[in-house]
Protein backbone atom coordinates (compact mmCIF):
# COMPACT_ATOMS: atom_id res chain seq x y z
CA UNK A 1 -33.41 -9.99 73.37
CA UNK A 2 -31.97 -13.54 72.44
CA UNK A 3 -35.54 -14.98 72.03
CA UNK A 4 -36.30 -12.11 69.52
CA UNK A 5 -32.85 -12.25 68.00
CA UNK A 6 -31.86 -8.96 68.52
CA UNK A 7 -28.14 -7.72 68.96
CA UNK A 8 -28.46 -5.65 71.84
CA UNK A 9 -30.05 -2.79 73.23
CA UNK A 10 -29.06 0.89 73.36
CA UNK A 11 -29.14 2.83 76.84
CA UNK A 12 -29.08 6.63 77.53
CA UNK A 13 -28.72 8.85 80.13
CA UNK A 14 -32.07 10.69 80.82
CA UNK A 15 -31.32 13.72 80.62
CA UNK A 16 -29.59 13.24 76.96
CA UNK A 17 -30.54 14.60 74.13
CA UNK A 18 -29.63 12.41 70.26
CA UNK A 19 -27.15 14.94 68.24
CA UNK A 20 -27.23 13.85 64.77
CA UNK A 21 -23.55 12.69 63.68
CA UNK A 22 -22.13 12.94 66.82
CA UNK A 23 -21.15 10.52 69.58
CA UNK A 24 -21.00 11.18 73.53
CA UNK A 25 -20.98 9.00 76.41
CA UNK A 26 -24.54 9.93 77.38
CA UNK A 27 -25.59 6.99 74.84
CA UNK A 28 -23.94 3.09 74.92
CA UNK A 29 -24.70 0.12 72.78
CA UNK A 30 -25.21 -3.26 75.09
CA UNK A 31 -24.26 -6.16 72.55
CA UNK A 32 -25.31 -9.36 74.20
CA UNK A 33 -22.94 -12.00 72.26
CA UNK A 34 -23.37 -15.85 72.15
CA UNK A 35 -20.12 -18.20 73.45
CA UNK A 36 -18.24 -21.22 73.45
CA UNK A 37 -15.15 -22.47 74.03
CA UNK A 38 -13.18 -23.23 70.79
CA UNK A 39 -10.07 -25.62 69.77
CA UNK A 40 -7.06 -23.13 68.31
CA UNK A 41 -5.80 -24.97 65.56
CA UNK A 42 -3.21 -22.54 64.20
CA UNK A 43 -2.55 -18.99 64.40
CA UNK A 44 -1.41 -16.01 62.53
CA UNK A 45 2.02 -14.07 63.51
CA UNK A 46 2.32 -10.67 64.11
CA UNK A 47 2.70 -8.11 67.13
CA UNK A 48 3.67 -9.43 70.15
CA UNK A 49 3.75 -13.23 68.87
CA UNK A 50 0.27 -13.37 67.18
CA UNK A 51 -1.54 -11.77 65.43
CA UNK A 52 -5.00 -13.54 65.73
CA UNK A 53 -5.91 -17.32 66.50
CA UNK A 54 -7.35 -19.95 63.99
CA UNK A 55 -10.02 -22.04 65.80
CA UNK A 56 -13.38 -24.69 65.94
CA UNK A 57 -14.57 -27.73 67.19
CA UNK A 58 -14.58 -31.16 66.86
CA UNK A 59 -17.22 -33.24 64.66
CA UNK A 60 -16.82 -36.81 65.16
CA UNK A 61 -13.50 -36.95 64.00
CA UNK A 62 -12.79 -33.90 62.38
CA UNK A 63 -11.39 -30.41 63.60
CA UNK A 64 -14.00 -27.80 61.72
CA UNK A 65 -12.62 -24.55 61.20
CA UNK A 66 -15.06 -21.73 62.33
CA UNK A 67 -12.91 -18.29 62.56
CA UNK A 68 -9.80 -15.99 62.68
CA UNK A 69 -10.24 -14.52 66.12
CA UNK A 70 -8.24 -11.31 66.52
CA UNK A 71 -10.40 -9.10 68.48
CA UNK A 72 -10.35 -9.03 72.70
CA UNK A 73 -6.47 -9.97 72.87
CA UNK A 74 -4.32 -6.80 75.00
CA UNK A 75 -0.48 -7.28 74.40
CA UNK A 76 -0.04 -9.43 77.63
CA UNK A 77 -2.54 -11.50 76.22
CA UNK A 78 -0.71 -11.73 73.10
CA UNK A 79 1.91 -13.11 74.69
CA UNK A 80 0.59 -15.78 76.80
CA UNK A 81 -1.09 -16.96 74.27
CA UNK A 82 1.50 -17.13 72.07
CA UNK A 83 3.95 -19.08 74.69
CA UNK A 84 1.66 -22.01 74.67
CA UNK A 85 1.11 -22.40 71.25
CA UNK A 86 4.75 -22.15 70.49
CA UNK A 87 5.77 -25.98 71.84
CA UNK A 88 2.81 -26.87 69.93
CA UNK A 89 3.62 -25.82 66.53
CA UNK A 90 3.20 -28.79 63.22
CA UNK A 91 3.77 -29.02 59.43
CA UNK A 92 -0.19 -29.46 58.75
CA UNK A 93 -3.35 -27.61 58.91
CA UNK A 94 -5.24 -29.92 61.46
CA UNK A 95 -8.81 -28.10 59.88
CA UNK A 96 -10.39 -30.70 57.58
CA UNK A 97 -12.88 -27.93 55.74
CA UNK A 98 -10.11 -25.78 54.23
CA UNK A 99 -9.15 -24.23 51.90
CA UNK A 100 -12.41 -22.67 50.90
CA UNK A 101 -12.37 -21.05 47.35
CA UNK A 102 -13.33 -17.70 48.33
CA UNK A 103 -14.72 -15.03 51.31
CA UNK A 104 -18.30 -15.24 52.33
CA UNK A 105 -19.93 -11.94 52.62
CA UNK A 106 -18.47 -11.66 56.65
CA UNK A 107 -15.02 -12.15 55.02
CA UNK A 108 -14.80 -15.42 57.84
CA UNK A 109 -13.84 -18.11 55.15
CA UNK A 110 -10.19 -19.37 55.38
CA UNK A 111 -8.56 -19.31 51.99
CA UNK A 112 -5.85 -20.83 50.58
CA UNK A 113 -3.83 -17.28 51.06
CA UNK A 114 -4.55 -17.30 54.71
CA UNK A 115 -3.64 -20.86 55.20
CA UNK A 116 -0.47 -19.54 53.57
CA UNK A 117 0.01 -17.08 56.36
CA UNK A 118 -0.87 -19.35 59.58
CA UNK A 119 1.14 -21.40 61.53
CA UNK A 120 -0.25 -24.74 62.62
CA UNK A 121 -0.31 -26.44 66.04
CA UNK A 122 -1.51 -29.25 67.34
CA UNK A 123 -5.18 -28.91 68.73
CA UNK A 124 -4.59 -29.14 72.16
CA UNK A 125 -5.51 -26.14 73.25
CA UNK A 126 -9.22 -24.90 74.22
CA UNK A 127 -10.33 -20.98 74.33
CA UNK A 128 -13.51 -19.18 75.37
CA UNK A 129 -14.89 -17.21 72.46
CA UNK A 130 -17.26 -14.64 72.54
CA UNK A 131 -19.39 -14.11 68.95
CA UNK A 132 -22.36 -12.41 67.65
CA UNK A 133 -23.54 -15.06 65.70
CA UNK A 134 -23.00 -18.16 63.50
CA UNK A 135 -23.40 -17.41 60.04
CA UNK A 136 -25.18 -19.29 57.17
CA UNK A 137 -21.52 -20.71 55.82
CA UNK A 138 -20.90 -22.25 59.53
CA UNK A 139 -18.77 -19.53 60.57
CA UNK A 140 -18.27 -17.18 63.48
CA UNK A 141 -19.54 -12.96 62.82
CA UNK A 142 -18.05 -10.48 65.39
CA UNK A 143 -15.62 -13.15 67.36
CA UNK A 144 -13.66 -11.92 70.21
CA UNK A 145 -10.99 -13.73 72.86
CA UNK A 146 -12.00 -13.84 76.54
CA UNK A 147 -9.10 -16.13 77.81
CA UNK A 148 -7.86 -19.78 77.38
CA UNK A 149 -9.65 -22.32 79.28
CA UNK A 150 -7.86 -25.31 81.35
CA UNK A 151 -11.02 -26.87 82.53
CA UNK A 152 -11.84 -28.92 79.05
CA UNK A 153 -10.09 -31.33 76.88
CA UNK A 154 -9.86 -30.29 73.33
CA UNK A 155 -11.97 -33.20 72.20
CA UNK A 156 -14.56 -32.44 74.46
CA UNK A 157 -15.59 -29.31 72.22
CA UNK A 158 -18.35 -29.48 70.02
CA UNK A 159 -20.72 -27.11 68.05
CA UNK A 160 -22.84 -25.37 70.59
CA UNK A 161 -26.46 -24.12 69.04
CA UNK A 162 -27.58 -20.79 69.78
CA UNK A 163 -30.43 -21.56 71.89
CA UNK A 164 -27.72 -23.12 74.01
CA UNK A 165 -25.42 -20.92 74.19
């Protein structure tokens, strides 16, 4: 599936029959998703302490931003999260690529109004990201949180290609 670029495959029970507008567990849709581990740079508040995270990855120098992640958290998760980005909090946006001037057609660009509604921290942190794809603007499409990872240094994390992946 990866070498012919498709998103996933679609499984049914064998007995099933397809009813037009109408969904059943007798038919699932496998996703098979790239992933990386990612830098969080910043997050939004909301429910439970945050709302979403605000990571990327190092270039050289430079933190890139590549998404708002907001999907795969539970409220536990939330939390966690939350509690170590707290002692970590700064003034600055540590992302050297924003603001951009407007959304891409995946709505992934960070604007000046979202950079309005994060809260910065220092990039210290390093979380395992699961995401459909990259997009043509260098973003993430479809990104979701697996967990936080304590095995890598924050500098350590670079763009991974696809292929890699």
């Amino acid at each position: 599936m990866r070498q012919q670029q498709l998103e996933g495959i679609i499984g049914k029970r064998k007995d099933s029959l397809y009813e037009t507008g109408k969904r059943s567990g007798s038919w699932i849709k496998y996703r098979v998703s790239l992933g990386q581990e990612l830098v969080i740079g910043g997050y939004v508040p909301g429910t439970h302490g945050l709302d979403s995270i605000v990571v990327g990855y190092y270039k050289d120098d430079d933190l890139i931003y590549v998404a708002r992640v907001r999907n795969g958290f539970v409220p536990a998760s939330r939390r966690q999260v939350f509690e170590k980005l707290r002692p970590l909090v700064m003034p600055a946006c540590p992302f050297v690529n924003g603001p951009e001037t407007h959304r891409s057609r995946w709505g992934e660009g960070l604007t000046a109004k979202d950079m309005k509604k994060s809260v910065w921290v220092r990039p210290e942190l390093v979380a395992q990201i699961e995401f459909l794809e990259w997009t043509d603007s260098g973003h993430l499409r479809h990104s979701k949180f697996v967990g936080l990872r304590n095995d890598r240094s924050a500098r350590s994390v670079v763009k991974e290609h696809a292929d890699e992946a």
